[in-house]
C-alpha atoms as a PDB file:
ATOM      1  CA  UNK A   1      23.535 -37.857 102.588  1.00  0.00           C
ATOM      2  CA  UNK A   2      24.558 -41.234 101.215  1.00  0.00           C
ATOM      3  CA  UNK A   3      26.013 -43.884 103.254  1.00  0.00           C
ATOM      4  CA  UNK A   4      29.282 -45.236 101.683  1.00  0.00           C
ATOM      5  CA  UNK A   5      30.453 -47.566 103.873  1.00  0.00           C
ATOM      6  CA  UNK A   6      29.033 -49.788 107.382  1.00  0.00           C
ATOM      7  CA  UNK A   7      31.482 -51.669 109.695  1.00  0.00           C
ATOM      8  CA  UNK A   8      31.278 -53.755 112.410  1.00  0.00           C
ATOM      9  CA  UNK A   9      33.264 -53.208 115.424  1.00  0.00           C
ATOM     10  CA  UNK A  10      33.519 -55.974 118.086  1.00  0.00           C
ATOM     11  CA  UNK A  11      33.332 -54.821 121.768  1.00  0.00           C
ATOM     12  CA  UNK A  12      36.674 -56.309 122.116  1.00  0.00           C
ATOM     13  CA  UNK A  13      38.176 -55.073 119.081  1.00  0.00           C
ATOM     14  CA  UNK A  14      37.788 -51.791 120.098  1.00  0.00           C
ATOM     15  CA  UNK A  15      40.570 -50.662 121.719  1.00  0.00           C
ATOM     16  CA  UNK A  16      42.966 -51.904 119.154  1.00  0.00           C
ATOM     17  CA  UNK A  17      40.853 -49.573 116.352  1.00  0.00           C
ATOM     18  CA  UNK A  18      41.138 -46.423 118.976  1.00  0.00           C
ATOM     19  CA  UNK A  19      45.180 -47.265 118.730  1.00  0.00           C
ATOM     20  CA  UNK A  20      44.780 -47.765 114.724  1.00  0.00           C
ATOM     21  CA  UNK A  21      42.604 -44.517 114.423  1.00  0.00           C
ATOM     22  CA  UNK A  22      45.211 -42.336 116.755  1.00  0.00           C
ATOM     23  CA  UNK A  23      47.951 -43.535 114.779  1.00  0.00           C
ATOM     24  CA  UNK A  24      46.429 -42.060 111.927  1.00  0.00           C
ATOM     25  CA  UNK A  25      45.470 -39.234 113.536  1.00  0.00           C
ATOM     26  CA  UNK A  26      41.696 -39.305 112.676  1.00  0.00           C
ATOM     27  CA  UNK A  27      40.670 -37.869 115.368  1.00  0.00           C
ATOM     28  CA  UNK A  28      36.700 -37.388 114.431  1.00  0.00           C
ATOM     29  CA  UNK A  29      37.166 -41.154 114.228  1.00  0.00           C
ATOM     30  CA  UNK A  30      38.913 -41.306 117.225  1.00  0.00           C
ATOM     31  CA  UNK A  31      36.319 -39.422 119.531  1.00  0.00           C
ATOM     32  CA  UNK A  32      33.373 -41.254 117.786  1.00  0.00           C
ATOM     33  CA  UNK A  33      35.138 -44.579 118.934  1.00  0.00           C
ATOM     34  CA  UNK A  34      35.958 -43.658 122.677  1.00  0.00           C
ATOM     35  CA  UNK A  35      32.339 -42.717 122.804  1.00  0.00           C
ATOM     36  CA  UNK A  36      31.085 -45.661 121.467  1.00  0.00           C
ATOM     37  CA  UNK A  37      32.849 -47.531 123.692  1.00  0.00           C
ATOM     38  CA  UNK A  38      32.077 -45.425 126.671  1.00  0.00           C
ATOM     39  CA  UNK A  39      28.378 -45.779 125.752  1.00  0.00           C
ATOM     40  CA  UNK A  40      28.756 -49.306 125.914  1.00  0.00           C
ATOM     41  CA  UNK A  41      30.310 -50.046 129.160  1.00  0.00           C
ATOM     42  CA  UNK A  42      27.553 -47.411 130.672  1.00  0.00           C
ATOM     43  CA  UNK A  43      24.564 -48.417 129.100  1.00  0.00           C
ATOM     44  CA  UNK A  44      25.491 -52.937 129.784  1.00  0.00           C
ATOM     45  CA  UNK A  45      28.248 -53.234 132.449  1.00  0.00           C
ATOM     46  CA  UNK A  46      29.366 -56.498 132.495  1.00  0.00           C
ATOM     47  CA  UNK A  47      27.762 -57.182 129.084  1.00  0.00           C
ATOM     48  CA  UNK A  48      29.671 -55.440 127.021  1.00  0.00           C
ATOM     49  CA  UNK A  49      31.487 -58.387 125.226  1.00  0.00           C
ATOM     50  CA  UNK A  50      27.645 -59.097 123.797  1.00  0.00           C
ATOM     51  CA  UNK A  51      27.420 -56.358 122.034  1.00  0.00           C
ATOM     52  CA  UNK A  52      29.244 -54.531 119.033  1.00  0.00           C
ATOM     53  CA  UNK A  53      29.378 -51.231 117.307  1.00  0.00           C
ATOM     54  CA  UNK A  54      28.008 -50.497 113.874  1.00  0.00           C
ATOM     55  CA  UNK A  55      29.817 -47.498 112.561  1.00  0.00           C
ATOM     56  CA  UNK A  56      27.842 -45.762 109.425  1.00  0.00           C
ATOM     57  CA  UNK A  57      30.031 -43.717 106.903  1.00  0.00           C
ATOM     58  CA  UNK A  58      27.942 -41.133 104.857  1.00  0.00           C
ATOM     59  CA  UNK A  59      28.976 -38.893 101.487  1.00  0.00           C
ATOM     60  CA  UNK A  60      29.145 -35.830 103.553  1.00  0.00           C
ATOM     61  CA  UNK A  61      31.848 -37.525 105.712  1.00  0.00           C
ATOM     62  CA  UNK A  62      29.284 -37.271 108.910  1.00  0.00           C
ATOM     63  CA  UNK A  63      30.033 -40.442 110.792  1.00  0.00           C
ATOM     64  CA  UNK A  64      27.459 -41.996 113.102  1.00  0.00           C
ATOM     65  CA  UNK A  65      27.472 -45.224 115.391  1.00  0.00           C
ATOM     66  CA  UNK A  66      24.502 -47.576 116.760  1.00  0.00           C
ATOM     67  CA  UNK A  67      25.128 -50.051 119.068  1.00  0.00           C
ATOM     68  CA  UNK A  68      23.761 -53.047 118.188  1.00  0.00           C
ATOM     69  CA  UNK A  69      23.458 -56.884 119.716  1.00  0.00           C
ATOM     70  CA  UNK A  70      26.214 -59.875 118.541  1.00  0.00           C
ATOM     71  CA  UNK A  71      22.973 -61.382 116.321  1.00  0.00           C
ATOM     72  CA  UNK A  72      22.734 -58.359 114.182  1.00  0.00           C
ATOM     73  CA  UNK A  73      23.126 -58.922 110.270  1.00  0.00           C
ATOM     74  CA  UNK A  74      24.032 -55.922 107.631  1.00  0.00           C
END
């Protein structure tokens, strides 16, 4: 299980990726995004614009997010 790829998803950006991702009908991608975000706005409330989501890509095409604070550095 090798991670290919890491990206960085601003709080605010994510709605316009969830449009991108069901244009393309990815919908693993899809559903790992609207829980992301979900998670977000449950776990901070009103401090969701702090934060961002780091989504890891792996070999096996398992996806996985962490959400992580505006300060954090790949």
């Amino acid at each position: 299980m090798r991670v290919t790829q890491k990206t960085l998803y601003d709080y605010n950006e994510l709605i316009s990726e969830i449009c991108c991702a069901a244009k393309d009908e990815n919908i693993e991608f899809l559903l790992l995004l609207i829980s992301a975000k979900t998670d977000i706005e449950r776990a901070y409330g009103s401090q969701c614009a702090n934060y961002t989501v780091l989504v890891t890509c792996f070999e096996d095409y398992q996806d996985e997010y962490t959400i992580v604070p505006h300060d954090y550095k790949l």
